[in-house]
Protein backbone atom coordinates (compact mmCIF):
# COMPACT_ATOMS: atom_id res chain seq x y z
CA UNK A 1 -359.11 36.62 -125.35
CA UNK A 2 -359.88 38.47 -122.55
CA UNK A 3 -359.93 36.68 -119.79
CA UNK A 4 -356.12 35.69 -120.83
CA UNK A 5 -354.84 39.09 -121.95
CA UNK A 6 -356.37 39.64 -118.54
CA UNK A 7 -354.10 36.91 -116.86
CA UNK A 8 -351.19 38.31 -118.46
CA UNK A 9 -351.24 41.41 -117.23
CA UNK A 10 -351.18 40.48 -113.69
CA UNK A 11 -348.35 38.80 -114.43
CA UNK A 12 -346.50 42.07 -115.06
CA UNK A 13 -346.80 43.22 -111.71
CA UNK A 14 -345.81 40.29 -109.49
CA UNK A 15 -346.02 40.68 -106.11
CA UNK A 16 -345.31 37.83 -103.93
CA UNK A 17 -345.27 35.06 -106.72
CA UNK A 18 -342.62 33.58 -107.88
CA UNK A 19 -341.92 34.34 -111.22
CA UNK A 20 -341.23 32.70 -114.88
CA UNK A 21 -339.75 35.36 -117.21
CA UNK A 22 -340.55 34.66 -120.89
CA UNK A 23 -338.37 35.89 -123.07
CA UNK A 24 -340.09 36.25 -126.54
CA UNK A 25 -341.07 39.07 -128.61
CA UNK A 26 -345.11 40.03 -128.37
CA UNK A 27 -346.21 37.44 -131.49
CA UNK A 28 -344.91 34.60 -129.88
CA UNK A 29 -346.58 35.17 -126.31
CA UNK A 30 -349.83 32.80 -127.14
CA UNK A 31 -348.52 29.74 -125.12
CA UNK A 32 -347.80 32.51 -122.40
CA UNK A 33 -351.39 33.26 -122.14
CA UNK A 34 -352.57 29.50 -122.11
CA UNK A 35 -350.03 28.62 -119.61
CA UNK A 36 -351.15 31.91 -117.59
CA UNK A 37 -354.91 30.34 -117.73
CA UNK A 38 -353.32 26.74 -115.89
CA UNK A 39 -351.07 28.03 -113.37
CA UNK A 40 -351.75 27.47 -109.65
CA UNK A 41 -352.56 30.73 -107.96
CA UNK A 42 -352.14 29.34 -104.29
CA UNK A 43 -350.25 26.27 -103.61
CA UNK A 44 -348.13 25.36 -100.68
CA UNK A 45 -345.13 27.26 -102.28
CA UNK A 46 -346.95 30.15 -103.32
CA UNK A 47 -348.43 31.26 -106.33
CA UNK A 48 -347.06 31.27 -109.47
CA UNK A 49 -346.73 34.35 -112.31
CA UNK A 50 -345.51 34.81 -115.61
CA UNK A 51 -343.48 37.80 -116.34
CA UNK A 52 -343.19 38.65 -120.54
CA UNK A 53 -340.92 40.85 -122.39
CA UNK A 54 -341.80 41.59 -125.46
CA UNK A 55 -339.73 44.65 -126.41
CA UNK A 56 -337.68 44.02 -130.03
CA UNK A 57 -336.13 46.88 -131.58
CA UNK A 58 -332.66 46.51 -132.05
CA UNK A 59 -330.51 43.78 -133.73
CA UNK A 60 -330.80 40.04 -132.37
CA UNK A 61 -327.90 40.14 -129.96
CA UNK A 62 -328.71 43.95 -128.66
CA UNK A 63 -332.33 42.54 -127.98
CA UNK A 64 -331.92 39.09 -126.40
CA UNK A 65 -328.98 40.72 -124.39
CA UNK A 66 -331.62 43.28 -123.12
CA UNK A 67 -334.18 40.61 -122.78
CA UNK A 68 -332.13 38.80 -120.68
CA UNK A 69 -330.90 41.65 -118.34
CA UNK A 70 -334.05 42.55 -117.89
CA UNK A 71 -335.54 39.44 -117.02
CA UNK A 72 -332.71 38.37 -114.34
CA UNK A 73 -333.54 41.42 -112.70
CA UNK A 74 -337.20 41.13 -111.79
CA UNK A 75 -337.94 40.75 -108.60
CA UNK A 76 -338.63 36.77 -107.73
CA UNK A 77 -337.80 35.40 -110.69
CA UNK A 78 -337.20 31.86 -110.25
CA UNK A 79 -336.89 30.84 -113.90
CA UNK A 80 -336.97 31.60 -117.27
CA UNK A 81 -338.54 29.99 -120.78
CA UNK A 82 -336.50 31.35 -124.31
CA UNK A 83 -334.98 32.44 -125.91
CA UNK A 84 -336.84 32.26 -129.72
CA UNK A 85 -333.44 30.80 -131.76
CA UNK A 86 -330.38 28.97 -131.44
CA UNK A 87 -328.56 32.11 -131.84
CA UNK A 88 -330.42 34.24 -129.36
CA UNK A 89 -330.24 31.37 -126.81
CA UNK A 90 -326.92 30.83 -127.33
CA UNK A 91 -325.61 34.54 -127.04
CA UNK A 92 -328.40 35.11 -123.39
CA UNK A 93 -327.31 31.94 -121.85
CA UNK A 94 -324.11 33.15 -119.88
CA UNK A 95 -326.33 35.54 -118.66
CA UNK A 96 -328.38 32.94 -116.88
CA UNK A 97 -325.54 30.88 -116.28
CA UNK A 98 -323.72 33.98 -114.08
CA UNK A 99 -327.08 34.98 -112.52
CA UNK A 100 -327.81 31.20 -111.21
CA UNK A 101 -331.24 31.32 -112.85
CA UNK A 102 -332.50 28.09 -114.68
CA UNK A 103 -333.31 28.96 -118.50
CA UNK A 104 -335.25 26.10 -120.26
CA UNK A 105 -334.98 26.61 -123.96
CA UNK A 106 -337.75 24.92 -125.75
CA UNK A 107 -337.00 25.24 -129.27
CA UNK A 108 -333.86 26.69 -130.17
CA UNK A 109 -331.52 23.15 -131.68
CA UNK A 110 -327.84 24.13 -131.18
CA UNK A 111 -326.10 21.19 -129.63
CA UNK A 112 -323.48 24.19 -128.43
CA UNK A 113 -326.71 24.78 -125.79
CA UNK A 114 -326.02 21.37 -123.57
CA UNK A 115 -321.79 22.80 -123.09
CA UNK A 116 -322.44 26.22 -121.38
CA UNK A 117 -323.29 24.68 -117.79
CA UNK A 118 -325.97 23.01 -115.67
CA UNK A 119 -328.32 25.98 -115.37
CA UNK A 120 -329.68 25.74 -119.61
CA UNK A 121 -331.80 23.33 -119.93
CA UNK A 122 -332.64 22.46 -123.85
CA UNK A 123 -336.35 20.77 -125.01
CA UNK A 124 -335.67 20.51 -128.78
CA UNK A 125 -333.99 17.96 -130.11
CA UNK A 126 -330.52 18.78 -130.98
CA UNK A 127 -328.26 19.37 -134.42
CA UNK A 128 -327.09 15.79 -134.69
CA UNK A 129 -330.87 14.53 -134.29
CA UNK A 130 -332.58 16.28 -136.31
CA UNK A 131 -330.19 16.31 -139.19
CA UNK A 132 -330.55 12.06 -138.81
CA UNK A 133 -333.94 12.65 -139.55
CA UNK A 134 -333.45 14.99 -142.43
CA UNK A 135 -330.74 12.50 -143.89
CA UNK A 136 -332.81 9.29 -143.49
CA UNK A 137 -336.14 11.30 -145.27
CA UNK A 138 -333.83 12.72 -147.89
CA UNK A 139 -332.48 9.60 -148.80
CA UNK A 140 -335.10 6.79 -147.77
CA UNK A 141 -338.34 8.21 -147.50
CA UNK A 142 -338.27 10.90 -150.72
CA UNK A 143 -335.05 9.15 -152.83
CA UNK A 144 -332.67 11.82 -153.39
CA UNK A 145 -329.73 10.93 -155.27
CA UNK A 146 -328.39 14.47 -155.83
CA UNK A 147 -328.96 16.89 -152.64
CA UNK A 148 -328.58 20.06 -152.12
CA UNK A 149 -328.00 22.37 -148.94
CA UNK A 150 -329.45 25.58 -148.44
CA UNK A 151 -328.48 26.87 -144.93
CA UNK A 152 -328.71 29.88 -142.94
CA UNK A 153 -325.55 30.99 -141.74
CA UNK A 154 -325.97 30.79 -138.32
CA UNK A 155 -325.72 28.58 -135.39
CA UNK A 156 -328.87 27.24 -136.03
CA UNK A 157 -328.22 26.72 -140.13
CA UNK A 158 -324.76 25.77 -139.71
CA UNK A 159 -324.81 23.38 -136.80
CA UNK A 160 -327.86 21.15 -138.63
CA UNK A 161 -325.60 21.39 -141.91
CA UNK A 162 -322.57 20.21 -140.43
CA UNK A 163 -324.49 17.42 -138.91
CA UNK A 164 -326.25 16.21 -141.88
CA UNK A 165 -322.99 16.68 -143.92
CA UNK A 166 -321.62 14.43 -141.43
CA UNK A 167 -324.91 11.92 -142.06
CA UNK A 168 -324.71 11.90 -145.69
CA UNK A 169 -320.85 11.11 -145.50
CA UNK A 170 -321.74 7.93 -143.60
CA UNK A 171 -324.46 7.17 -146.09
CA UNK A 172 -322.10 7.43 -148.73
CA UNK A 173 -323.62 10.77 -150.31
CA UNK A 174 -322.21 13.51 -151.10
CA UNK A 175 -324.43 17.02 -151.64
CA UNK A 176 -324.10 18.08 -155.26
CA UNK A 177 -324.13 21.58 -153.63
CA UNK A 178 -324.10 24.07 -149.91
CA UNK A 179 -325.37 27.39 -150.24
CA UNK A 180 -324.65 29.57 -147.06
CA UNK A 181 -327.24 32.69 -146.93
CA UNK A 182 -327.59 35.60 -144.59
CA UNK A 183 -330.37 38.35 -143.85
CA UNK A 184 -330.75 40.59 -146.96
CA UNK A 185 -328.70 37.71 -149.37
CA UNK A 186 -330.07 38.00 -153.30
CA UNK A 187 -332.25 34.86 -153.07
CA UNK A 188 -332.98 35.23 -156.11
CA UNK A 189 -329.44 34.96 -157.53
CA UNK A 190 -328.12 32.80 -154.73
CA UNK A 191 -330.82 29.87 -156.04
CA UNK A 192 -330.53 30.45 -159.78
CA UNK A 193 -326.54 29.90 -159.83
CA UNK A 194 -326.78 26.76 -157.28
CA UNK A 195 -329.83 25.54 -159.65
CA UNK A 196 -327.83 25.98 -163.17
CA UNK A 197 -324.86 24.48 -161.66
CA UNK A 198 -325.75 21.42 -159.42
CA UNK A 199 -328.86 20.25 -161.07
CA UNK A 200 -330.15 18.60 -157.40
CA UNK A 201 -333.49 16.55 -157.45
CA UNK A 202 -333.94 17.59 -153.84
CA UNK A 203 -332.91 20.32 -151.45
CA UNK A 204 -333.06 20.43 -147.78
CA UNK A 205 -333.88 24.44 -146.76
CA UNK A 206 -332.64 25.19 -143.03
CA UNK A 207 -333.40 28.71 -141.86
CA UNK A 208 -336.04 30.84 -140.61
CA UNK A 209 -339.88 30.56 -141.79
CA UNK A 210 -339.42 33.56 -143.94
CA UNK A 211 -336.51 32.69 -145.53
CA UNK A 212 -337.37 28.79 -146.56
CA UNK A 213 -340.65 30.03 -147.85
CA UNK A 214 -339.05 32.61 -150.31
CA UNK A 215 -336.28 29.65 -151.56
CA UNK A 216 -339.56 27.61 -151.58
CA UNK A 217 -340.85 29.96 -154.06
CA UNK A 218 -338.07 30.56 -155.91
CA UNK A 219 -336.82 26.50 -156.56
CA UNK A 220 -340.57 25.75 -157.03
CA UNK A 221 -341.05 28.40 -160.07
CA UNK A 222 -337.28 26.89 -161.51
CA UNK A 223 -338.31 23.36 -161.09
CA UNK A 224 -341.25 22.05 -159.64
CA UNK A 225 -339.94 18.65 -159.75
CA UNK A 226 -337.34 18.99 -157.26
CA UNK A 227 -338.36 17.79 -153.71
CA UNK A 228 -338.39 20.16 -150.56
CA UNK A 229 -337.68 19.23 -147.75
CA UNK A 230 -337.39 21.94 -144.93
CA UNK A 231 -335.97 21.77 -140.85
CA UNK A 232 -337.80 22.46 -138.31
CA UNK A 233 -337.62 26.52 -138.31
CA UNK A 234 -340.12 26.67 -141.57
CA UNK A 235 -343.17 25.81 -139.50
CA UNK A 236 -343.06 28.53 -137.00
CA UNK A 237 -345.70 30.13 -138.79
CA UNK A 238 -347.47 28.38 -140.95
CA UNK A 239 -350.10 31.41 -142.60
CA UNK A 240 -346.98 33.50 -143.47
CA UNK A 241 -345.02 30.05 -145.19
CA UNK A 242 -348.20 29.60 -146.90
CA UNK A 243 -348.44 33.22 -148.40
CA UNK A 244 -344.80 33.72 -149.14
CA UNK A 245 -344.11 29.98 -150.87
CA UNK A 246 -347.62 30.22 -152.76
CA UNK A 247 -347.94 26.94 -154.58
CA UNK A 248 -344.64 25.43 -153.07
CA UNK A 249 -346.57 25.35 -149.96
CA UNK A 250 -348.12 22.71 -151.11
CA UNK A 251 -345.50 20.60 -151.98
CA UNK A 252 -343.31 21.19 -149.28
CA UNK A 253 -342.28 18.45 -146.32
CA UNK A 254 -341.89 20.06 -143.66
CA UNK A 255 -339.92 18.76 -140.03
CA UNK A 256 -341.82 18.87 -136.68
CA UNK A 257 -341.49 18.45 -133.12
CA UNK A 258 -345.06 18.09 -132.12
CA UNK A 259 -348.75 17.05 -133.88
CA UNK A 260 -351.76 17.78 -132.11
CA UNK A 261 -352.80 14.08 -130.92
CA UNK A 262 -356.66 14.81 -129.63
CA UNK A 263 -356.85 11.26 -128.60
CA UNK A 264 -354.90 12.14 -125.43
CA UNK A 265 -356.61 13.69 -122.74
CA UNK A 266 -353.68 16.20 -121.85
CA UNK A 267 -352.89 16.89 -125.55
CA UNK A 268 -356.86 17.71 -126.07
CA UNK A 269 -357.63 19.84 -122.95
CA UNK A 270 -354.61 22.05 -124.51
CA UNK A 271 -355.20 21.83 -128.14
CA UNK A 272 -359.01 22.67 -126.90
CA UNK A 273 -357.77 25.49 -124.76
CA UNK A 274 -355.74 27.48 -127.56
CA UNK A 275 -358.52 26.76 -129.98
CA UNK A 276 -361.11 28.66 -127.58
CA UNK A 277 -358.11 31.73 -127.00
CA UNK A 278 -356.70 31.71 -130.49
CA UNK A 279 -359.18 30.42 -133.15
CA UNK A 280 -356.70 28.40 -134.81
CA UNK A 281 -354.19 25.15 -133.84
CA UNK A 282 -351.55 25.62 -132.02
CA UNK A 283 -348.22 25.08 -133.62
CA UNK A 284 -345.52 22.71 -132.80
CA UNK A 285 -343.33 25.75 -131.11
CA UNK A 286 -346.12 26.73 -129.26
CA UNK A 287 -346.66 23.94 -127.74
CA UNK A 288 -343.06 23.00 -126.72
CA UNK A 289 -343.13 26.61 -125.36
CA UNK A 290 -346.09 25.71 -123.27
CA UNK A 291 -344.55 22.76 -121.95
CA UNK A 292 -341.42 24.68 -121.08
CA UNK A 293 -343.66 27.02 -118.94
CA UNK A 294 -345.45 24.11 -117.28
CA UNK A 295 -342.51 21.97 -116.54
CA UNK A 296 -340.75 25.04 -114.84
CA UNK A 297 -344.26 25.68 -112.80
CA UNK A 298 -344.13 22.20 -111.64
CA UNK A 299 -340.80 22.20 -110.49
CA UNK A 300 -341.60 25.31 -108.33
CA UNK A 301 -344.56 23.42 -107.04
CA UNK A 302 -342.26 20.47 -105.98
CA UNK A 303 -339.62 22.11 -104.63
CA UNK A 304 -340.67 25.91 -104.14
CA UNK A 305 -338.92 29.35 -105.36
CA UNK A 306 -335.38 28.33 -105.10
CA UNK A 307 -333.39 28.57 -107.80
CA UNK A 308 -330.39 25.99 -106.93
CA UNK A 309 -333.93 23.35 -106.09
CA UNK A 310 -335.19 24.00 -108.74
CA UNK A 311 -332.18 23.42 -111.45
CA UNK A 312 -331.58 20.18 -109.50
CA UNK A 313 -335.46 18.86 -109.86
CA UNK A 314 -334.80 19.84 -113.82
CA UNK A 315 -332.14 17.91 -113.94
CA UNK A 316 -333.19 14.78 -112.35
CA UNK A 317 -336.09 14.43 -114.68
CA UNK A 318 -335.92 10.79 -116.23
CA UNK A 319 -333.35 9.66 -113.78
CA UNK A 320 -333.85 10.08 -110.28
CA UNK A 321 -337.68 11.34 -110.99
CA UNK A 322 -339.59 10.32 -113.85
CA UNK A 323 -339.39 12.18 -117.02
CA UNK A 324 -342.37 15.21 -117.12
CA UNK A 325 -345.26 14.52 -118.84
CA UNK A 326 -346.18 17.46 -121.34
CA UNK A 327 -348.18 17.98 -124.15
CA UNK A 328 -345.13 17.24 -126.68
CA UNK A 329 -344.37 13.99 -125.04
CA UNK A 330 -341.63 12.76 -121.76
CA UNK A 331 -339.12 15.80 -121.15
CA UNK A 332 -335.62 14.76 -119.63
CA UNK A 333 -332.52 17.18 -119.88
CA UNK A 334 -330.25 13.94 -119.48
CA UNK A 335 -327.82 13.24 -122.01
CA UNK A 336 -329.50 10.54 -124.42
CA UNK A 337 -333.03 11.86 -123.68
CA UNK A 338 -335.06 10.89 -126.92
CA UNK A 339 -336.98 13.24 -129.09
CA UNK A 340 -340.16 12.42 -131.44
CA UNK A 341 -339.86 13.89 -134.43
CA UNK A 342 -342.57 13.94 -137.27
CA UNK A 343 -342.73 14.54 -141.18
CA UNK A 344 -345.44 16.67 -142.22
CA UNK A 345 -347.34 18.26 -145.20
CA UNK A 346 -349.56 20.78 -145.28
CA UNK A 347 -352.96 20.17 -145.87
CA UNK A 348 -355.43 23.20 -145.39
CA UNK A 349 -352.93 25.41 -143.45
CA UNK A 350 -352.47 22.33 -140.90
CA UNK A 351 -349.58 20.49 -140.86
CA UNK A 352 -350.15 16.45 -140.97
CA UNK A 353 -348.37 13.83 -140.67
CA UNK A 354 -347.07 11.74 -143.70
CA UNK A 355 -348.08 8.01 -142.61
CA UNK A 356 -345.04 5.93 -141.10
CA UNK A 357 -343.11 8.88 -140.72
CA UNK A 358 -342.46 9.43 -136.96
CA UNK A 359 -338.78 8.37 -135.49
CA UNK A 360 -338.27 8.26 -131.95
CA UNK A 361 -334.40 9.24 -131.80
């Protein structure tokens, strides 16, 4: 790709432009260098750049503390897109918030995002959503009687529990078992004990891709009756799920923001772009991190590089201004703003859609 790597690296040393930071580590920086491709290079606001940082050595909080520094303190910047989870985006927000700068956060699900103040802007739908949508699958769609939880313990794995906790509780179900794990637990162990003792016929897996992938694995070799059914952080990438799960890959349902949809002409010119720069399909993250880019460009197009303009054009999207028009669907940061979200297998490394499975919430 080098007419985008190319892109890209003029974006590093912005000049005049006004500038996007994007704050994700180097493998996620592929909707970066589509969005790079689209932007405007003269309008009647000036031209537009995209600034990444990619540096990640540290622990999480060191490096999206860092990240976030860093990025405030680039010369033009305007906005930013990131951070990569609900825990990263939660613990760099202030830093926007004292800084003025409008962060849109495209994929990280903590409903603790929408309290810190009116300069975060969330895309993803939120805990209480998406663990709905987990809780009406689990209980209509694949018949669970006896659920499990397996959770990261995190914002990210402990908001979505709570809220489907919540859900089941008004469904009248009760999980047979909740198993909190952190970086470096004994899987292994961890889903032996919860297996021997709870006997579930389904388990709902919320954590990171490399973490659902190896319970996957391990509850699949146990019992390959028992349904999976994972959140939304399992598919952000799909060749690693597919190597670590092995055969539980195949089995797994999987939750989604975003399928590729090439009957629409915006969807397609996208989907056709990343094909051509990555030799694959793009991903539901990356394409909710593309839109985050793009929604922030068009602001600065409407209202040009100020900050305070632009965080009020964000927030007027779907009420005063119609909702944006991205690749993933309408995006409105208004309270109530609905969110598409999609059941999916795997079929060939691609993620598809089980029929009738889409709820607008």
């Amino acid at each position: 790709m080098p007419l985008l790597a190319a892109a890209l690296a003029a974006c590093e040393r912005p000049t005049g432009a006004a500038v996007i930071g994007y704050a994700f580590p180097r493998e996620n920086q592929q909707a970066a260098l589509v969005a790079a491709a689209r932007l405007p290079t003269d309008t009647t606001n000036g031209s537009i750049r995209i600034v990444g940082d990619w540096d990640s050595g540290g622990t999480e909080a060191t490096v999206e503390l860092a990240r976030a520094h860093r990025l405030i303190a680039l010369p033009r910047v305007v906005g930013v897109v990131g951070h990569a989870a609900s825990r990263g985006s939660l613990i760099a927000a202030p830093v926007y918030l004292s800084a003025g700068i409008p962060l849109v956060v495209p994929t990280a699900s903590s409903s603790r995002l929408w309290d810190i103040g009116k300069w975060i802007f969330p895309m993803a739908p939120g805990d209480s959503v998406e663990a709905e949508f987990l809780g009406h699958v689990a209980i209509d769609r694949l018949h669970g009687s006896r659920l499990a939880i397996y959770f990261a313990n995190n914002p990210y794995g402990s908001g979505i529990r709570r809220e489907l906790r919540g859900y089941l509780a008004r469904r009248g179900v009760s999980p047979v078992d909740q198993v909190p794990f952190v970086d470096g637990a004994d899987l292994p162990t961890l889903v032996e004990a919860s297996l021997v003792r709870s006997h579930p016929d389904l388990v709902v897996l919320v954590g990171r891709q490399v973490e659902v992938a190896r319970l996957a694995a391990l509850i699949n070799d146990h019992d390959p009756s028992i349904h999976l059914l994972a959140a939304d952080g399992a598919l952000d990438q799909v060749a690693s799920l597919i190597v670590t799960a092995g055969p539980a890959s195949d089995s797994l349902y999987l939750t989604s923001f975003w399928v590729p949809d090439t009957t629409d002409s915006l969807q397609r010119a996208f989907i056709n772009q990343y094909r051509l720069e990555s030799g694959r399909e793009p991903l539901s993250f990356e394409a909710m991190r593309y839109d985050a880019i793009m929604v922030l460009a068009e602001a600065i197009h409407e209202v040009g590089p100020d900050r305070a303009a632009i965080r009020d054009w964000l927030w007027s999207l779907g009420g005063s201004r119609p909702a944006y028009q991205g690749v993933t669907g309408e995006i409105s940061f208004r309270p109530g703003a609905r969110h598409r979200l999609y059941l999916v297998r795997l079929q060939d490394g691609v993620p598809v859609v089980v029929p009738d499975s889409a709820v607008l919430r």
